[in-house]
Protein backbone atom coordinates (compact mmCIF):
# COMPACT_ATOMS: atom_id res chain seq x y z
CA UNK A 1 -9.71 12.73 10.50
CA UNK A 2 -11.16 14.95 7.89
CA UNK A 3 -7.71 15.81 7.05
CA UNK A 4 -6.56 12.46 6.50
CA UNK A 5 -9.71 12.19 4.47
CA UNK A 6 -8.50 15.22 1.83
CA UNK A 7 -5.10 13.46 1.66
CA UNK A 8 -6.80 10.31 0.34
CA UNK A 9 -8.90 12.08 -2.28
CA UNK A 10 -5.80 13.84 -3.56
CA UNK A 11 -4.07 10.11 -3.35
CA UNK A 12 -6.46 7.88 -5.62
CA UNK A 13 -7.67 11.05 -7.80
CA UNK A 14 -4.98 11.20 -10.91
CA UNK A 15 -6.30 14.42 -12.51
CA UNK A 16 -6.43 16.15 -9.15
CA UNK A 17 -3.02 18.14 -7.58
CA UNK A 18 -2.44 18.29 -4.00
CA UNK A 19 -2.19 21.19 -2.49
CA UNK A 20 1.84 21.47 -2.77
CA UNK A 21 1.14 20.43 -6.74
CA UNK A 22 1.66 17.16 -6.69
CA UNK A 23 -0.03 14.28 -8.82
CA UNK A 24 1.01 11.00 -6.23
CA UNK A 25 -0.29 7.96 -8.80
CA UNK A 26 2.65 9.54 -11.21
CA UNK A 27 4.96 9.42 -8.08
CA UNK A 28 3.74 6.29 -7.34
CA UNK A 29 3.98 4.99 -11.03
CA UNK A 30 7.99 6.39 -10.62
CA UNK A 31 8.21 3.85 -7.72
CA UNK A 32 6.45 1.05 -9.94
CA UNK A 33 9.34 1.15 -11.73
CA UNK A 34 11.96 1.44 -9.28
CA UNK A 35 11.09 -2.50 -8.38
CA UNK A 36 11.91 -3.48 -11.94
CA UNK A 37 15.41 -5.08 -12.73
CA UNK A 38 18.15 -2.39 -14.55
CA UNK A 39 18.16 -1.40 -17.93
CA UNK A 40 20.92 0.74 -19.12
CA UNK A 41 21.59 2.93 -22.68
CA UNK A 42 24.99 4.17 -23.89
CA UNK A 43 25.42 6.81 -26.73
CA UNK A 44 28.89 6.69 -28.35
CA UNK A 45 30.01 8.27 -31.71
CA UNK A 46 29.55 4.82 -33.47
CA UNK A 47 26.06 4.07 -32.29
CA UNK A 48 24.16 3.35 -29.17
CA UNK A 49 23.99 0.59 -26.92
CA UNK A 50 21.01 -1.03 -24.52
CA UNK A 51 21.46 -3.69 -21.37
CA UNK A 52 19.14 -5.22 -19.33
CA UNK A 53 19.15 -7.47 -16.16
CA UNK A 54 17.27 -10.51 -17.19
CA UNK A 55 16.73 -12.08 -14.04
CA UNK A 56 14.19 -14.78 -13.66
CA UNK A 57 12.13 -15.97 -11.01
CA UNK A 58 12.50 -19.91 -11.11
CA UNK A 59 14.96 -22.19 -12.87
CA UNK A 60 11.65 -23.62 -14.44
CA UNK A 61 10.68 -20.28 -17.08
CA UNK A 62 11.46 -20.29 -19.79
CA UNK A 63 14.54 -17.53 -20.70
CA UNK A 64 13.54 -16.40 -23.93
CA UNK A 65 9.86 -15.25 -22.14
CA UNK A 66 12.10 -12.36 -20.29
CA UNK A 67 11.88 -9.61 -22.21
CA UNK A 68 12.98 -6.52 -21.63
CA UNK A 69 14.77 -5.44 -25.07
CA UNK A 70 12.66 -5.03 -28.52
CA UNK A 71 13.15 -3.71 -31.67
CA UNK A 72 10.91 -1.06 -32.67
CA UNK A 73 12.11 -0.71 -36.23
CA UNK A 74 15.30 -1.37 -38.07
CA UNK A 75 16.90 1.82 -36.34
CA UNK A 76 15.03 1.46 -32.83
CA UNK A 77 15.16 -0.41 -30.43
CA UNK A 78 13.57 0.06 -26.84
CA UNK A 79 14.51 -1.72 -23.66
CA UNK A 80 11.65 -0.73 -20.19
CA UNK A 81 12.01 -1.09 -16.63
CA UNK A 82 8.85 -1.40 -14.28
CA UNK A 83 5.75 -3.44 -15.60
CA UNK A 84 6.09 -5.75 -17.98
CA UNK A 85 2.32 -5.49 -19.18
CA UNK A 86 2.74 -1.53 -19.25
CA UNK A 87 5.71 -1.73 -21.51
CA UNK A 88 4.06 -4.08 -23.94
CA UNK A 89 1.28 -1.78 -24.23
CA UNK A 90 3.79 1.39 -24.68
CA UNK A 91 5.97 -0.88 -27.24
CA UNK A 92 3.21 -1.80 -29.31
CA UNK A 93 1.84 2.17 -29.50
CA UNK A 94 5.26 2.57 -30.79
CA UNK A 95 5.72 0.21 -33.48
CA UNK A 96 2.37 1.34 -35.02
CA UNK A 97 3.38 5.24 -34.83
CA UNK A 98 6.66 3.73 -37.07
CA UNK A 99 4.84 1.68 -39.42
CA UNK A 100 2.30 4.27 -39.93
CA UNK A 101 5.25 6.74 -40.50
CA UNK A 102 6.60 4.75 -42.70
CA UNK A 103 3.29 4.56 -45.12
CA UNK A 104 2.26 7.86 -45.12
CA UNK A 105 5.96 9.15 -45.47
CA UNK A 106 7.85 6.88 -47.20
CA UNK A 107 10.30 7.45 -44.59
CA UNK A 108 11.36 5.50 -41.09
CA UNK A 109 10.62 7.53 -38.25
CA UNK A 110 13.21 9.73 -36.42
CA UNK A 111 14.28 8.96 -33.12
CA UNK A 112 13.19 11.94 -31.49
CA UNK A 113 9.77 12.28 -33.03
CA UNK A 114 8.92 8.44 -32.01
CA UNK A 115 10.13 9.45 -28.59
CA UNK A 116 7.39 11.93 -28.51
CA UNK A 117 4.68 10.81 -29.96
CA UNK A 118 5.21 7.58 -26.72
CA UNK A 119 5.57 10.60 -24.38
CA UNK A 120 2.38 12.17 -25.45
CA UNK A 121 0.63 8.88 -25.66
CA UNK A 122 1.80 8.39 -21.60
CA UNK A 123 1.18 11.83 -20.46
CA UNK A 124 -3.24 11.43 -21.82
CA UNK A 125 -2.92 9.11 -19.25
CA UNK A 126 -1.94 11.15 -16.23
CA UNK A 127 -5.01 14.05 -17.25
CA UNK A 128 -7.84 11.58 -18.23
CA UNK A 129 -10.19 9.91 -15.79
CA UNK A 130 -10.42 6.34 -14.99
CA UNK A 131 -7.59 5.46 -15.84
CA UNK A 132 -3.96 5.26 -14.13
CA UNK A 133 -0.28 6.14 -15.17
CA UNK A 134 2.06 3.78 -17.34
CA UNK A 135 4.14 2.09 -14.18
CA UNK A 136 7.29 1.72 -16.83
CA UNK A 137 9.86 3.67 -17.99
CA UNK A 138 11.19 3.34 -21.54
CA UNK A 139 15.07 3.89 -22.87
CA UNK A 140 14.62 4.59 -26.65
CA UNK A 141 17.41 4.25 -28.53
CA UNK A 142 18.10 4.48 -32.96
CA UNK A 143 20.13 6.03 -35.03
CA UNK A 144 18.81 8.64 -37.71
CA UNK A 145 20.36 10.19 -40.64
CA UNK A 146 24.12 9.04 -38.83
CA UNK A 147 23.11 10.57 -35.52
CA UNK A 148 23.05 8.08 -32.51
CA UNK A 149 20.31 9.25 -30.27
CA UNK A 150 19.45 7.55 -26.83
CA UNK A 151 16.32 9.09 -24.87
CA UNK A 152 14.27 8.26 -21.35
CA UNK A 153 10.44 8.53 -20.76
CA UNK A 154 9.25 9.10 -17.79
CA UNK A 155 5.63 7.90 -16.10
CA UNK A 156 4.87 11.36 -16.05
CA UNK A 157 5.15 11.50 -19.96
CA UNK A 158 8.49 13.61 -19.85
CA UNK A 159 11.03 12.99 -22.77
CA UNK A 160 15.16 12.83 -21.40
CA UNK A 161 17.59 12.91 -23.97
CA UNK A 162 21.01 11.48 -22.56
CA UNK A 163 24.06 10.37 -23.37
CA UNK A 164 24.01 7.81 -20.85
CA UNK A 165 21.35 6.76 -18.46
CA UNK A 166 20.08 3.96 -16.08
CA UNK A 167 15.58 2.97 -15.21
CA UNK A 168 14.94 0.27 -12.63
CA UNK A 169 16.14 -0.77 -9.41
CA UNK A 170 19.76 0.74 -8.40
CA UNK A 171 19.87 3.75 -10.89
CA UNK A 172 20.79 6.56 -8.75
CA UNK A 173 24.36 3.75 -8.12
CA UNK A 174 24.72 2.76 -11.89
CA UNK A 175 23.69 6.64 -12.78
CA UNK A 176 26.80 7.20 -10.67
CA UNK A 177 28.89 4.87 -12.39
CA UNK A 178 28.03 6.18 -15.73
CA UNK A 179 29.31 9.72 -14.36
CA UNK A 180 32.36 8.58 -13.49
CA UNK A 181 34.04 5.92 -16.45
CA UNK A 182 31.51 7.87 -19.22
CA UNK A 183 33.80 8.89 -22.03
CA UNK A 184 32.59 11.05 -25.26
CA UNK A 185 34.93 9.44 -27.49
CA UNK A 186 34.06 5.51 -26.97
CA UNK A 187 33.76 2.92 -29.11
CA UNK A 188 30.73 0.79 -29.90
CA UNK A 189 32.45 -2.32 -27.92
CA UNK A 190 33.59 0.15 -25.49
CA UNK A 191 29.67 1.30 -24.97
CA UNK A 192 28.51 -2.19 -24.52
CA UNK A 193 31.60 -2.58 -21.97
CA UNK A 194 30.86 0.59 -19.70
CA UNK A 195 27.12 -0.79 -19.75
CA UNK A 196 28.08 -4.63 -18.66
CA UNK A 197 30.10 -3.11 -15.87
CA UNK A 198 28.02 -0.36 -14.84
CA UNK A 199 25.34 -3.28 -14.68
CA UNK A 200 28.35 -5.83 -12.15
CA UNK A 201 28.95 -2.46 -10.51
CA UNK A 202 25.32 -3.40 -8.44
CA UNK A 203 25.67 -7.02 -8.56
CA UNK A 204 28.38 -8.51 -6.17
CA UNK A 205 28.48 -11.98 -8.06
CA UNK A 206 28.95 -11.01 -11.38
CA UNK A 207 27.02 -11.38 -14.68
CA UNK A 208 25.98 -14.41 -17.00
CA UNK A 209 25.25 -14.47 -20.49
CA UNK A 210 22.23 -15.93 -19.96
CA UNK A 211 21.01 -13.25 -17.19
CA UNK A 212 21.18 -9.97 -19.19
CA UNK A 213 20.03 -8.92 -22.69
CA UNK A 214 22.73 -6.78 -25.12
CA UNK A 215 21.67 -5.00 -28.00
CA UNK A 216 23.34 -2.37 -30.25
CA UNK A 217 22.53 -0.29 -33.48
CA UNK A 218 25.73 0.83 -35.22
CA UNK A 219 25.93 3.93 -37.14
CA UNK A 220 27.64 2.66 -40.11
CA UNK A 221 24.44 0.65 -40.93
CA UNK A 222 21.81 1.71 -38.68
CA UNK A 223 20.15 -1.54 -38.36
CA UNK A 224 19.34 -3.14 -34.37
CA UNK A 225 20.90 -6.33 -33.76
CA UNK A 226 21.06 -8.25 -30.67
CA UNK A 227 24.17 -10.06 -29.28
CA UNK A 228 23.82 -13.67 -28.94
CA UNK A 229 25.09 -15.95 -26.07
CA UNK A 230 28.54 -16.19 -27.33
CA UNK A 231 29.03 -12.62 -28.20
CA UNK A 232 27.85 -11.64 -24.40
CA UNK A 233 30.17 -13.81 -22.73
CA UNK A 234 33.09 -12.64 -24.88
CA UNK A 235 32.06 -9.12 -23.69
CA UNK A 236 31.93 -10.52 -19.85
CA UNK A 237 34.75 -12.03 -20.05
CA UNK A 238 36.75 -9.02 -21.60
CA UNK A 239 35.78 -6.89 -18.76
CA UNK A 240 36.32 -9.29 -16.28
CA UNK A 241 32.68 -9.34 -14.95
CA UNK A 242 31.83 -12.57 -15.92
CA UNK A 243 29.99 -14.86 -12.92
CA UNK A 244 32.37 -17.80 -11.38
CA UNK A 245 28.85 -19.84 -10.87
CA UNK A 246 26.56 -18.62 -12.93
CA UNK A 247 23.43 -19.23 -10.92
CA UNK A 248 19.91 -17.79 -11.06
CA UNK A 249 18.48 -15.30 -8.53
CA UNK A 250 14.73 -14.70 -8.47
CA UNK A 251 13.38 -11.30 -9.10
CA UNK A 252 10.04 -9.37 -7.82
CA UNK A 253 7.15 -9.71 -9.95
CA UNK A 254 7.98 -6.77 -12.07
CA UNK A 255 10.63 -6.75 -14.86
């Protein structure tokens, strides 16, 4: 019994390791956002690429209420898997830390040094008591002085720099896919391609246009843009991944 007892302090306390140095609400913030829908991010020469499932959980919402993609600045954009509420918090910090670049530098804000100033912001949060772990994980993704640059944080306040990467349900099988039809040398459409398909490769009846979110900031301009309806479906239908019936499955709770 009083064993079982330790193993619950060292479970609700989140500045306290157990004795094989773990911190479990981190772990457990990890599996927070393994029950959110996919995103994906693709780097390619010509600029990077985000995805998201968009899944909703009755006919009845509202579409445009899903959202999992947002710009951060003109060069940013961020798409989250795991809590929605966590991610709007996270997405918020990191608009300011750009605006506030912005003023006192006269400058937007690189990719990298948003990435960490989020990751720093999450990590106070796994040392400080009271308080619990972000249950999210962010893909940031701009494009700075020509360089495309796609990054992951982690609940545990960990910054992944990658050139292509999955959060949410199923990553370990998109991860996979990535692996194998990743190519160095793609194209922007190609990017937003190997994303759609690593994104069918986990769902057996296809994608609509209506079910995922697409967005893209180029090189040659460096400006985030989202694709609309039309401009998804083209890509759906160019990769052959387009649903037959497009029909609406319901989701958990968390996006």
């Amino acid at each position: 019994m009083q064993g079982s007892q330790q193993q619950q302090a060292y479970d609700r306390g989140i500045t306290i390791f157990s004795p094989d140095g773990r911190l479990y609400q981190v772990e457990y913030a990890r599996e927070a956002v393994k029950r959110g829908t996919a995103s994906i991010g693709v780097r390619t020469p010509e600029g990077v690429v985000l995805a998201v499932d968009k899944r909703i959980r009755s006919p009845l919402m509202e579409r445009s209420s899903v959202e999992k993609i947002h710009k951060a600045d003109d060069h940013i954009g961020i798409a989250s898997a795991g809590h929605v509420a966590d991610a709007r918090q996270l997405i918020d910090f990191a608009r300011q830390q750009a605006q506030i670049n912005q003023l006192r530098y006269d400058e937007p804000i690189g990719v990298e040094t948003l990435t960490k100033a989020v990751t720093d912001h999450i990590q106070q949060y796994t040392q400080v008591g009271g308080a619990r772990p972000f249950g999210v994980a962010l893909i940031i993704a701009g494009v700075a002085d020509g360089q495309p640059r796609l990054y992951e944080t982690d609940p545990s306040g960990t910054p992944y720099e990658w050139k292509a990467l999955a959060v949410g349900a199923d990553r370990g099988d998109i991860r996979e896919y990535l692996e194998e039809h990743y190519d160095d040398d793609m194209t922007l459409d190609e990017g937003v391609g190997l994303a759609l398909s690593a994104l069918a490769s986990v769902n057996d009846e296809g994608l609509s246009p209506e079910g995922i979110g697409v967005a893209t900031i180029a090189v040659e301009d460096e400006r985030f843009r989202e694709l609309d309806e039309d401009e998804k479906r083209e890509h759906l239908e160019a990769n052959d991944i387009l649903a037959t019936e497009e029909d609406d499955e319901t989701a958990g709770e968390d996006e």
